[in-house]
C-alpha atoms as a PDB file:
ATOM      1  CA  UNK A   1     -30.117 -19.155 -22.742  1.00  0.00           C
ATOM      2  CA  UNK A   2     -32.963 -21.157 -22.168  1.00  0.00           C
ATOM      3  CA  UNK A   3     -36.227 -21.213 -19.934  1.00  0.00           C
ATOM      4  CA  UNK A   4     -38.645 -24.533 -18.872  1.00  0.00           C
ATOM      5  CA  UNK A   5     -41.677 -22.197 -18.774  1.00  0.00           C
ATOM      6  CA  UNK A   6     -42.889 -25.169 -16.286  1.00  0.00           C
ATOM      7  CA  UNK A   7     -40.236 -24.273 -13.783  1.00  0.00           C
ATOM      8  CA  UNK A   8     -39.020 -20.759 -14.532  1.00  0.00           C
ATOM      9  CA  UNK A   9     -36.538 -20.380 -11.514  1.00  0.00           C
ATOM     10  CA  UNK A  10     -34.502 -23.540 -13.228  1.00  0.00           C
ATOM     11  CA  UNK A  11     -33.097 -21.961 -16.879  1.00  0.00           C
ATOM     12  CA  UNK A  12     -30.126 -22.339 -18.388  1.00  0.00           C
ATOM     13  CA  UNK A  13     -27.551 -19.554 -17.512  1.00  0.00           C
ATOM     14  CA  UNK A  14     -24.650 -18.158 -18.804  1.00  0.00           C
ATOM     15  CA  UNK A  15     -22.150 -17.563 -16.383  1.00  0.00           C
ATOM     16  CA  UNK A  16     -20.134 -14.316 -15.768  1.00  0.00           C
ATOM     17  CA  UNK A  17     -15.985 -14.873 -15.286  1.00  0.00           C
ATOM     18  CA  UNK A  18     -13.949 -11.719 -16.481  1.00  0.00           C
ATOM     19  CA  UNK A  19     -10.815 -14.409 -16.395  1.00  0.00           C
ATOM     20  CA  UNK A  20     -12.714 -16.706 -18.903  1.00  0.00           C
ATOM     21  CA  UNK A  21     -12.993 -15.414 -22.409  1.00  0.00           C
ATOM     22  CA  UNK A  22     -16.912 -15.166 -23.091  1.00  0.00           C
ATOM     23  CA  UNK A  23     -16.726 -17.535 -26.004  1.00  0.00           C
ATOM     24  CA  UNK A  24     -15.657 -20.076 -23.940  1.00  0.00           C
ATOM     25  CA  UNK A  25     -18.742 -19.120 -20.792  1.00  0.00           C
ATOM     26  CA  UNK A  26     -19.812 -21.829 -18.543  1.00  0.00           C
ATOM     27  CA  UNK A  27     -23.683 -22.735 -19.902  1.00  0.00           C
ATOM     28  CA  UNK A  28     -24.886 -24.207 -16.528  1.00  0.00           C
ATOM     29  CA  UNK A  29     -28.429 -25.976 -16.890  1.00  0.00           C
ATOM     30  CA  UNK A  30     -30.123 -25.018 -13.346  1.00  0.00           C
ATOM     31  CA  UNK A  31     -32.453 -28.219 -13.363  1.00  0.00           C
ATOM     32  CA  UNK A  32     -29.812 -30.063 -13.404  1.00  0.00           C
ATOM     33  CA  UNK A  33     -27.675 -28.333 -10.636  1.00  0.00           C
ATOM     34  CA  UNK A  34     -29.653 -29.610  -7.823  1.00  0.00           C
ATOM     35  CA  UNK A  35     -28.128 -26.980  -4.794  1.00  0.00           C
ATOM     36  CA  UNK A  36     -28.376 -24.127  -7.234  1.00  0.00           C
ATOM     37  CA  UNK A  37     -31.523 -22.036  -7.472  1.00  0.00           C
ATOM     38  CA  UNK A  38     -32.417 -18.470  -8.193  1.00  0.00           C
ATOM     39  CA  UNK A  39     -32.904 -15.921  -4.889  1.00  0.00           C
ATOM     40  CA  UNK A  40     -33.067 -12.445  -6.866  1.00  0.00           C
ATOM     41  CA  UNK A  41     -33.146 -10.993 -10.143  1.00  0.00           C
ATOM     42  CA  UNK A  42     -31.817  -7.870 -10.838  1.00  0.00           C
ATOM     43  CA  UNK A  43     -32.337  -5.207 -13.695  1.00  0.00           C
ATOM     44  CA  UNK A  44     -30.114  -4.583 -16.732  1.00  0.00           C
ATOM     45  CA  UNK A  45     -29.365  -1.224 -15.671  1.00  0.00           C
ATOM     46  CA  UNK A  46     -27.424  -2.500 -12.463  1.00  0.00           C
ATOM     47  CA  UNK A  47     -24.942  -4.585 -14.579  1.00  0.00           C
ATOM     48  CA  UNK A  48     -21.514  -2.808 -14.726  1.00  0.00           C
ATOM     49  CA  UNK A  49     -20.871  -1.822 -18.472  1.00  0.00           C
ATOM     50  CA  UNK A  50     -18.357  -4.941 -18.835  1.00  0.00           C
ATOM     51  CA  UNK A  51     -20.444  -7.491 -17.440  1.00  0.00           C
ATOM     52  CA  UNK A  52     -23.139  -6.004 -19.314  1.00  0.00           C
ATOM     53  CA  UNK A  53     -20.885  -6.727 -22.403  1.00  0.00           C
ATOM     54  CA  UNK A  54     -19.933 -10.497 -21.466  1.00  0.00           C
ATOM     55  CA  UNK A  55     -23.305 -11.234 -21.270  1.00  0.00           C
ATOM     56  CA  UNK A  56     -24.697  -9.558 -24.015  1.00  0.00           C
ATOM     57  CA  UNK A  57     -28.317  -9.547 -22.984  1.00  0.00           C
ATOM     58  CA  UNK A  58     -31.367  -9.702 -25.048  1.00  0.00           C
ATOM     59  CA  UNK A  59     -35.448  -8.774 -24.686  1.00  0.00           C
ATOM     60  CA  UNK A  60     -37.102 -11.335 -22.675  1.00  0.00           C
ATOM     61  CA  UNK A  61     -34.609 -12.823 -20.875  1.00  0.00           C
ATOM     62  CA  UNK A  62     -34.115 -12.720 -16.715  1.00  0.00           C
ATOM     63  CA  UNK A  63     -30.461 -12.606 -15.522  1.00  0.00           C
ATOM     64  CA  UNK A  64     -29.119 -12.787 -11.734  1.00  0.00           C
ATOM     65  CA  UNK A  65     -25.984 -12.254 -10.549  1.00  0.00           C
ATOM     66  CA  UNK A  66     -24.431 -13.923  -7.412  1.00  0.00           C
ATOM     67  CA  UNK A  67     -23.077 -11.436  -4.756  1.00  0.00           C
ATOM     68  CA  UNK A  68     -19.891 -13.900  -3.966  1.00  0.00           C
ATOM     69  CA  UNK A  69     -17.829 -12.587  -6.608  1.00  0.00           C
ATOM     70  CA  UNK A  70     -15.068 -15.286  -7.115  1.00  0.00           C
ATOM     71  CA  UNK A  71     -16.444 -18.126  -5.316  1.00  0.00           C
ATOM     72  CA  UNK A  72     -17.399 -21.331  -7.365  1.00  0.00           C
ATOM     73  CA  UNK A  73     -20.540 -23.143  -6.372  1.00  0.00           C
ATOM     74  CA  UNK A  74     -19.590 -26.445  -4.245  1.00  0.00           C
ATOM     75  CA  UNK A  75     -17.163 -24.670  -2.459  1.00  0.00           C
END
């Protein structure tokens, strides 16, 4: 994923669905999701093992996770 070092809260984010295979991950670009924005991070060692899997994280990246498991932004 991707950051605009200019506006660090807007990245590009990979999102978490255990009913979508990870290949096939929605990318969302947060710049260009207008009512989106980031309110917490969290650390890598509070992702559940299988999330922690999906997302397959790497060295200096940030990664948050919405507490509304199951609802799809919009709704």
């Amino acid at each position: 994923m991707a950051v605009n070092l200019s506006k660090p809260l807007k990245p590009t984010v990979l999102i978490y669905d255990p009913s979508v295979p990870k290949h096939e991950a929605v990318i969302l670009d947060l710049e260009e999701e207008k009512e989106l924005n980031i309110v917490k991070r969290i650390r890598l060692a509070q992702l559940p093992q299988q999330v922690f899997a999906y997302l397959n994280p790497r060295k200096r990246m940030t990664y948050y996770c919405d507490a509304t498991p199951g609802k799809v932004a919009g709704e």
